[in-house]
N, C-alpha and C. Protein backbone atom coordinates (compact mmCIF):
# COMPACT_ATOMS: atom_id res chain seq x y z
N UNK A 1 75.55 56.17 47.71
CA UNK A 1 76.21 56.39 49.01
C UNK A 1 75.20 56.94 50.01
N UNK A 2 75.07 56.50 51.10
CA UNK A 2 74.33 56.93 52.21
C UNK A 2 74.78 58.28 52.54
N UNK A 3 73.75 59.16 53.41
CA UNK A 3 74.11 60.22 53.78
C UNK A 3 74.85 59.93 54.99
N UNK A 4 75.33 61.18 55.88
CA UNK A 4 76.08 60.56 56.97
C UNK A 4 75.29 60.45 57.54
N UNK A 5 74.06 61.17 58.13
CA UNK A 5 72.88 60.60 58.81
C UNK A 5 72.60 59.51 58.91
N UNK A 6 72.24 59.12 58.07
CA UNK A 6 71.66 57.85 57.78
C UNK A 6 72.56 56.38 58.17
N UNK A 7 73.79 56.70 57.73
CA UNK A 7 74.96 56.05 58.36
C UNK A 7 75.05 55.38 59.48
N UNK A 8 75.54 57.09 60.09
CA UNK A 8 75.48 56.88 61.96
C UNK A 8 74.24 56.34 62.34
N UNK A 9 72.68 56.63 61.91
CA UNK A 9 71.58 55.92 62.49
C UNK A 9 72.02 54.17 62.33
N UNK A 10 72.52 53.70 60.49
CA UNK A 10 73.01 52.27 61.05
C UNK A 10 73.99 51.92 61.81
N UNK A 11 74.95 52.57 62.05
CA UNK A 11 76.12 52.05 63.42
C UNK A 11 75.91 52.61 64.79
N UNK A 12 75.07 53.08 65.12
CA UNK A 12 74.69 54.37 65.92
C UNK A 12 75.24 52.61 67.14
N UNK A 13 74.62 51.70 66.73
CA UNK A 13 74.15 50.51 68.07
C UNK A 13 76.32 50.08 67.86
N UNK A 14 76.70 50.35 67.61
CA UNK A 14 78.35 49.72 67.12
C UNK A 14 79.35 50.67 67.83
N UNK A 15 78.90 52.01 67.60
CA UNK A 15 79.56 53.54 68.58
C UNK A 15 80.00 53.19 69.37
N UNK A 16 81.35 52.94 70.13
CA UNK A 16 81.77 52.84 71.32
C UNK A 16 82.25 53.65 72.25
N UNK A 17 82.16 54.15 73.25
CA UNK A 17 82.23 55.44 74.31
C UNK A 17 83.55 55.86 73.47
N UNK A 18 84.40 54.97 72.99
CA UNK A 18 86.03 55.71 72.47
C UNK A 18 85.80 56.86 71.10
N UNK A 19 84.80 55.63 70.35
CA UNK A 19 84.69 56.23 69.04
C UNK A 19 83.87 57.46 69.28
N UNK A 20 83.00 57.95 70.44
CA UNK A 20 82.72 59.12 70.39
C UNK A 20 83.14 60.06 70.82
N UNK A 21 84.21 59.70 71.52
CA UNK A 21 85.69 60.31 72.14
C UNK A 21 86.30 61.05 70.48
N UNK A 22 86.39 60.22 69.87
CA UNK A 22 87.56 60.40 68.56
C UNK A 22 86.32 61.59 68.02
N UNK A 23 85.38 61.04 67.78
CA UNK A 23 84.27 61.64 66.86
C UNK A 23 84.21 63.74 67.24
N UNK A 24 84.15 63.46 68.69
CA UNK A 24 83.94 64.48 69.16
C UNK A 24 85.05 65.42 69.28
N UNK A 25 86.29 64.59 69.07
CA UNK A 25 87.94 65.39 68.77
C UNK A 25 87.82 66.08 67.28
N UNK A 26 87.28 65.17 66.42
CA UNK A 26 88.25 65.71 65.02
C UNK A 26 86.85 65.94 64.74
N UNK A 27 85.68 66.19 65.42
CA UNK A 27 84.64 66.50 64.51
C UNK A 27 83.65 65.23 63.34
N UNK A 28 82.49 65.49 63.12
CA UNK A 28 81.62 64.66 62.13
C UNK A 28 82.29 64.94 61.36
N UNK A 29 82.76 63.87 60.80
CA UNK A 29 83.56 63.77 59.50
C UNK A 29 83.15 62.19 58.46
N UNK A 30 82.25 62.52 58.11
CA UNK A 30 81.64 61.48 57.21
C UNK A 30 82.34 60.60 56.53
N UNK A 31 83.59 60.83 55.90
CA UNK A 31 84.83 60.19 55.41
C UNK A 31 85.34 59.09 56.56
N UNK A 32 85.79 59.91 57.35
CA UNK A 32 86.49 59.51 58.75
C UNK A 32 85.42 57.92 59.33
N UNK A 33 84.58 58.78 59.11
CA UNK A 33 83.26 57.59 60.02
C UNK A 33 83.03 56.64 59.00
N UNK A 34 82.83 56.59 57.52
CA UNK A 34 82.68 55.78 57.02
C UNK A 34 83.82 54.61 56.49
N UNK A 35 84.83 55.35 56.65
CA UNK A 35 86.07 54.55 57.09
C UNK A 35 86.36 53.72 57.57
N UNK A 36 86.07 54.14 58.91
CA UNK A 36 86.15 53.46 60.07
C UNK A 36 85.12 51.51 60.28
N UNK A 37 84.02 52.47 59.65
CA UNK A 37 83.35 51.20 59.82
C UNK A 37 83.26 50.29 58.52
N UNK A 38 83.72 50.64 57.80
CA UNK A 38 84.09 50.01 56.22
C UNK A 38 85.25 48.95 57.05
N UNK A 39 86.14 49.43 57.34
CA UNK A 39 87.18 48.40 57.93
C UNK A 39 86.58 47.64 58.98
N UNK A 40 85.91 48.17 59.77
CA UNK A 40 85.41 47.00 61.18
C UNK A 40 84.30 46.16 60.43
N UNK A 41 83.85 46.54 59.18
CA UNK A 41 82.55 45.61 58.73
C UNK A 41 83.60 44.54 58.23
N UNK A 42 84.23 44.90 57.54
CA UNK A 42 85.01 43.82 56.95
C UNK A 42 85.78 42.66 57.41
């Protein structure tokens, strides 16, 4: 499993002004974020 660092550096270009809206509500939440883009990769 990637760190979350490492993560966000690969989606960092995918982040959309909303998702850092959400990000910045509930906090870095590594679960949350990897979630998120587990479903949009798919």
């Amino acid at each position: 499993m990637l760190l979350a660092a490492d993560y966000l550096y690969e989606v960092a270009e995918k982040i959309t002004s909303n998702d850092l809206k959400t990000i910045k509500k509930v906090g870095i939440n590594p679960t949350y974020i990897t979630d998120t883009y587990n479903l949009k990769a798919s």
